[in-house]
N, C-alpha and C. Protein backbone atom coordinates (compact mmCIF):
# COMPACT_ATOMS: atom_id res chain seq x y z
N UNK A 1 19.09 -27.36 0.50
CA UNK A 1 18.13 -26.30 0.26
C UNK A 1 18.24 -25.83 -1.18
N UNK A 2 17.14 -25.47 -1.97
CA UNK A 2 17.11 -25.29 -3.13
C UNK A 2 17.62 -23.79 -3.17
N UNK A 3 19.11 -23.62 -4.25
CA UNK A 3 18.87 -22.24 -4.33
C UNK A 3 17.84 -21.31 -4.52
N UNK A 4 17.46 -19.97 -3.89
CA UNK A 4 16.73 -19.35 -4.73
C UNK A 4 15.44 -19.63 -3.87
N UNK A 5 15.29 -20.49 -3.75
CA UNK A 5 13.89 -20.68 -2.95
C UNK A 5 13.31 -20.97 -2.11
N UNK A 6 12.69 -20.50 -1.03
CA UNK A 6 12.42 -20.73 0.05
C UNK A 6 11.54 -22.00 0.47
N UNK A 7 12.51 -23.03 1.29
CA UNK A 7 11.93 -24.43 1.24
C UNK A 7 10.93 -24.59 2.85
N UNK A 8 11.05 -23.78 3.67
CA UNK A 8 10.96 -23.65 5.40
C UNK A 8 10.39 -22.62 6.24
N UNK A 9 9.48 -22.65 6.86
CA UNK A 9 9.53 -21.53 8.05
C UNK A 9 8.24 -20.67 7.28
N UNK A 10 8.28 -19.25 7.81
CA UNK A 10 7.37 -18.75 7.46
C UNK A 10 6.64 -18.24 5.96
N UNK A 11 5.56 -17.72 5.48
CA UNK A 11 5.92 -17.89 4.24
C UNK A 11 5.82 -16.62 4.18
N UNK A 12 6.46 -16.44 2.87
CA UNK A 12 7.08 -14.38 2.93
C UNK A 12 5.48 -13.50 2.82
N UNK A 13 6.27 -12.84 3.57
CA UNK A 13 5.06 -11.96 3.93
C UNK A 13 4.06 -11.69 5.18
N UNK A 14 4.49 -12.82 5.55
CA UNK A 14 3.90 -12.99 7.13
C UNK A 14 4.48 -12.61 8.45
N UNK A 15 3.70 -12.16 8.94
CA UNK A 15 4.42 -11.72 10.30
C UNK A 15 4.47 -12.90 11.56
N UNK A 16 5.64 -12.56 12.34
CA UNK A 16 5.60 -13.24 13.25
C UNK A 16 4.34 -13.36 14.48
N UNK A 17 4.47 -14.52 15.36
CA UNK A 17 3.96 -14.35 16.31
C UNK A 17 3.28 -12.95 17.18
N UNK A 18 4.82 -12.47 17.68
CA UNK A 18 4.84 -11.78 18.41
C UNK A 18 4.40 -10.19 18.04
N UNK A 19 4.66 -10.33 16.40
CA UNK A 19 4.29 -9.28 15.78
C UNK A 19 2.55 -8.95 15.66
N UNK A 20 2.09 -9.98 15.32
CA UNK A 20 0.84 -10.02 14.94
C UNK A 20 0.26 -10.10 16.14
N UNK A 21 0.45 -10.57 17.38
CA UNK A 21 0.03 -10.54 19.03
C UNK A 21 0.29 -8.61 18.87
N UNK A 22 1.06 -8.08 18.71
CA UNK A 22 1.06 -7.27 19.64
C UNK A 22 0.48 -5.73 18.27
N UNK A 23 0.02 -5.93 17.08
CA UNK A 23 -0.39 -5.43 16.03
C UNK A 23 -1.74 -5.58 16.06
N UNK A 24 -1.99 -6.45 16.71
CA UNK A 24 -3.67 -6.57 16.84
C UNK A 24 -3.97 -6.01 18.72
N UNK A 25 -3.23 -5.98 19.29
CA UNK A 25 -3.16 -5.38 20.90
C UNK A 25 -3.69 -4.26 21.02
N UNK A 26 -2.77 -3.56 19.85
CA UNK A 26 -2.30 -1.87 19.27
C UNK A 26 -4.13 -1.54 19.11
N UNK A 27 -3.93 -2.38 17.95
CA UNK A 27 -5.35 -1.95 17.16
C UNK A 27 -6.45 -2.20 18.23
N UNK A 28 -6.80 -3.31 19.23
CA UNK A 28 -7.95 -2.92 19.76
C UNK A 28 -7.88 -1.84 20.90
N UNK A 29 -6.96 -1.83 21.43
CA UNK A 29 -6.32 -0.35 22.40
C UNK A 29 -6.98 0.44 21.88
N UNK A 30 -6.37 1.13 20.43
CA UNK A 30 -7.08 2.09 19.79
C UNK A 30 -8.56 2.17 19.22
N UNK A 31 -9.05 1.30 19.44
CA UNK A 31 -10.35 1.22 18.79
C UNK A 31 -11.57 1.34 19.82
N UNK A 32 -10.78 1.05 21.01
CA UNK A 32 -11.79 1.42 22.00
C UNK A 32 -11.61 2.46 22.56
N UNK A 33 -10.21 3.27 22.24
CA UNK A 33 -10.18 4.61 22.66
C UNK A 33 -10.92 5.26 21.51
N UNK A 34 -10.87 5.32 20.42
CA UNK A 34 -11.59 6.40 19.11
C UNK A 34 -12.92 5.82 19.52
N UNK A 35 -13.31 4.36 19.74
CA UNK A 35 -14.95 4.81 20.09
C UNK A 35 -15.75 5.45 21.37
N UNK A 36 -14.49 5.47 22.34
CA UNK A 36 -14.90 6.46 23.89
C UNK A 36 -15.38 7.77 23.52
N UNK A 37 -16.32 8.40 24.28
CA UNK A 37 -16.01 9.54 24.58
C UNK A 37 -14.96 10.37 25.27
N UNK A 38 -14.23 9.40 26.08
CA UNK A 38 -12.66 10.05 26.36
C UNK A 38 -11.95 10.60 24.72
N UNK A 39 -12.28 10.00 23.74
CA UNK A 39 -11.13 10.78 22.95
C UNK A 39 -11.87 11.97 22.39
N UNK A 40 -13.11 11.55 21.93
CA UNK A 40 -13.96 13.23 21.77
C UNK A 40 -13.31 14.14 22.64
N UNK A 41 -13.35 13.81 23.96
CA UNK A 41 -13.30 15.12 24.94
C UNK A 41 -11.62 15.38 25.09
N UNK A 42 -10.75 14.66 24.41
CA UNK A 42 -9.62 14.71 24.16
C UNK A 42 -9.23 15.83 22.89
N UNK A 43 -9.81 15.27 22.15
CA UNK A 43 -9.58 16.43 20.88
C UNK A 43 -10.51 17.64 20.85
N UNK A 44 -11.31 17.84 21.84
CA UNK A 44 -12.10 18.81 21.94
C UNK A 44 -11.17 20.00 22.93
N UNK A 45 -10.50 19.57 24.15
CA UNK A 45 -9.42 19.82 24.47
C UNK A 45 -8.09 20.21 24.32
N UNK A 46 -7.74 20.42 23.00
CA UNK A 46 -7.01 20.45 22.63
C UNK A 46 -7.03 21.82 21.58
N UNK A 47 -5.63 22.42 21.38
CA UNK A 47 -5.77 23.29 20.35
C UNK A 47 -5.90 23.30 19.32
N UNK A 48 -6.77 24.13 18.34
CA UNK A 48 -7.15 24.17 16.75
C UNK A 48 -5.99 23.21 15.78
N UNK A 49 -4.74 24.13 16.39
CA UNK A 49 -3.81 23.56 15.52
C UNK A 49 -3.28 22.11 14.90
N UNK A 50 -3.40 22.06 16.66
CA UNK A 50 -2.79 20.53 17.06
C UNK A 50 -3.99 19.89 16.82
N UNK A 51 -4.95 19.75 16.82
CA UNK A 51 -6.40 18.84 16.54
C UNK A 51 -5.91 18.52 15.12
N UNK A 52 -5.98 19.55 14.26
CA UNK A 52 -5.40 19.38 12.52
C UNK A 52 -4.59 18.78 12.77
N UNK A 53 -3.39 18.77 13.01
CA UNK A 53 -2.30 18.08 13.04
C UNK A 53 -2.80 16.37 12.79
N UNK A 54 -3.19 16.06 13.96
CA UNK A 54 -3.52 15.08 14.61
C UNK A 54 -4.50 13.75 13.60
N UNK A 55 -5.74 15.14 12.63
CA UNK A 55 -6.41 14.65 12.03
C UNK A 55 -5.71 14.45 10.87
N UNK A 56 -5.34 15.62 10.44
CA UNK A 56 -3.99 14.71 9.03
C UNK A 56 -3.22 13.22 9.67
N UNK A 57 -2.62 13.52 9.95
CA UNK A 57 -1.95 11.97 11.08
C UNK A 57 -3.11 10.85 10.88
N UNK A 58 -3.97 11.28 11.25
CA UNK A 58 -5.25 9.97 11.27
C UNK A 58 -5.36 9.78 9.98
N UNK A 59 -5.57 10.49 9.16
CA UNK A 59 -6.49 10.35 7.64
C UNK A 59 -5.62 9.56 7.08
N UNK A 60 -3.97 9.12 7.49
CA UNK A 60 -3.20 8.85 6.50
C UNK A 60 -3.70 6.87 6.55
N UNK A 61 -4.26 6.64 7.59
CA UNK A 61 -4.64 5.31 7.69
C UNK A 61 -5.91 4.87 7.28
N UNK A 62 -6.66 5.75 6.51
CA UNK A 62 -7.77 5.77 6.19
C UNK A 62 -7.76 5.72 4.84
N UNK A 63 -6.39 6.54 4.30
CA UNK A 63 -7.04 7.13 2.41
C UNK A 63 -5.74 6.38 1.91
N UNK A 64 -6.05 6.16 1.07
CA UNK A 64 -4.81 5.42 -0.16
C UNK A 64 -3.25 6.15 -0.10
N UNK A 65 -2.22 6.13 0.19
CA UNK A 65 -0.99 6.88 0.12
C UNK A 65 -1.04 7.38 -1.89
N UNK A 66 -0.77 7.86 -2.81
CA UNK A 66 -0.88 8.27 -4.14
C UNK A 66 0.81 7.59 -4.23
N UNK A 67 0.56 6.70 -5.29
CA UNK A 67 1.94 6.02 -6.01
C UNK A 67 2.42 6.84 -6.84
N UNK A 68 4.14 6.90 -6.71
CA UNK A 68 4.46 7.79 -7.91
C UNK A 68 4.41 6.45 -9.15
N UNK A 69 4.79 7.10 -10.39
CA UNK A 69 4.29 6.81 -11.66
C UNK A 69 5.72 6.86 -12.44
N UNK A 70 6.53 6.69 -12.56
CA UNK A 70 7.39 6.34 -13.85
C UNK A 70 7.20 6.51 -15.13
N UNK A 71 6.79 7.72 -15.60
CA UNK A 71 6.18 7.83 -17.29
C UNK A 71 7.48 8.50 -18.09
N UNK A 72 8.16 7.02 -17.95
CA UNK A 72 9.92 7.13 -18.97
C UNK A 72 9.40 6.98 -20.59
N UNK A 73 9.34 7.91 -21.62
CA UNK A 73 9.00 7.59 -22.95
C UNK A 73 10.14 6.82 -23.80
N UNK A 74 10.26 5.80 -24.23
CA UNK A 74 11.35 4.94 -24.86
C UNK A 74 11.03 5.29 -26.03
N UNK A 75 12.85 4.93 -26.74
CA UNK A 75 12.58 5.07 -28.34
C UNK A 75 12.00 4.31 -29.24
N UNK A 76 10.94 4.18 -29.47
CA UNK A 76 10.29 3.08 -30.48
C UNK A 76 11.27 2.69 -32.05
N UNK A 77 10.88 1.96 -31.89
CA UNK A 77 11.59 1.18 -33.20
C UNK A 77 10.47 1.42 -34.54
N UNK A 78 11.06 2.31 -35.21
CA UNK A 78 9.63 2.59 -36.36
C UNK A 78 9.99 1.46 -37.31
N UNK A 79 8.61 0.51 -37.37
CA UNK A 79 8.34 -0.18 -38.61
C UNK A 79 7.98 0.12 -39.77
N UNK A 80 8.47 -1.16 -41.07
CA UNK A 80 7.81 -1.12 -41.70
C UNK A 80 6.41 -1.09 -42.75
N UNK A 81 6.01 -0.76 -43.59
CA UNK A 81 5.07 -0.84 -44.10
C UNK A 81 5.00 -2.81 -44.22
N UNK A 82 5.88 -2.94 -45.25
CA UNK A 82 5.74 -4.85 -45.05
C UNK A 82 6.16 -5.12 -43.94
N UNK A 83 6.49 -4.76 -42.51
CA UNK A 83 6.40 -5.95 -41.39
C UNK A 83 5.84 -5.78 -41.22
N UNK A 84 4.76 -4.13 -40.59
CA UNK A 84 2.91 -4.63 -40.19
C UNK A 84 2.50 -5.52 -40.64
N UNK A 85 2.38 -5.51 -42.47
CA UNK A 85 1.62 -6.48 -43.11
C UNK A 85 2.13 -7.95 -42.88
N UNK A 86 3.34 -8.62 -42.52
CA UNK A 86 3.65 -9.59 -42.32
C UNK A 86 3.14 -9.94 -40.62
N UNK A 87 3.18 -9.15 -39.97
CA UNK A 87 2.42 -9.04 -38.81
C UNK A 87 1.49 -10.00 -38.69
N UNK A 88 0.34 -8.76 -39.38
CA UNK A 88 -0.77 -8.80 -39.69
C UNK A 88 -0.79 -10.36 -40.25
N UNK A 89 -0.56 -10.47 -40.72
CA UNK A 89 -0.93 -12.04 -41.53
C UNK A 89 -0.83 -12.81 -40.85
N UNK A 90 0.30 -13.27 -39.99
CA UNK A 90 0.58 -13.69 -39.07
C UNK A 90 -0.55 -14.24 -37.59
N UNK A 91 -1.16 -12.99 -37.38
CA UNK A 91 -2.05 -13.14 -36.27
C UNK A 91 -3.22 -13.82 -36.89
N UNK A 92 -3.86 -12.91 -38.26
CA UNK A 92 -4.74 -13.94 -39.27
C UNK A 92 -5.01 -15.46 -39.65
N UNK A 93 -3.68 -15.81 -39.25
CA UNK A 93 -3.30 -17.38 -39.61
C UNK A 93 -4.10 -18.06 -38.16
């Protein structure tokens, strides 16, 4: 086997069988409950609070999660007047 690299089997990133059987199960379960009127009359049933609750909970599969950002400022290396210009010439060529 080559160090380092994956020569066999699944390829990264993929889910198993059993995973993807039972990830797609999930999802049509739920999809025919949110399009019933059983779940209307479910969350209609339910208290103010807990309805919010519930709908934050939902929205999180709907809207983008926000990435944090890493804005580390490094010390630049101040150049010269002749290395721009040698730069510069450089790319010119």
């Amino acid at each position: 086997m080559a160090k380092g690299k994956k020569t066999g089997g699944r390829q990264k990133g993929s889910l198993n069988k059993s995973t993807k059987f039972s990830k797609e199960l999930i999802n049509e379960l739920l999809s025919d409950y949110t399009e019933s009127q059983q779940f209307k009359n479910d969350l209609q049933n339910i208290e103010p609070k807990e309805r919010l609750d519930i709908m934050v909970k939902l929205m999180a599969f709907v809207t983008p999660k926000p990435q944090s950002i890493d804005m580390s400022i490094s010390e630049k290396k101040e150049t010269t007047i002749e290395e721009r210009l040698k730069k510069l010439a450089q790319e010119n060529e």
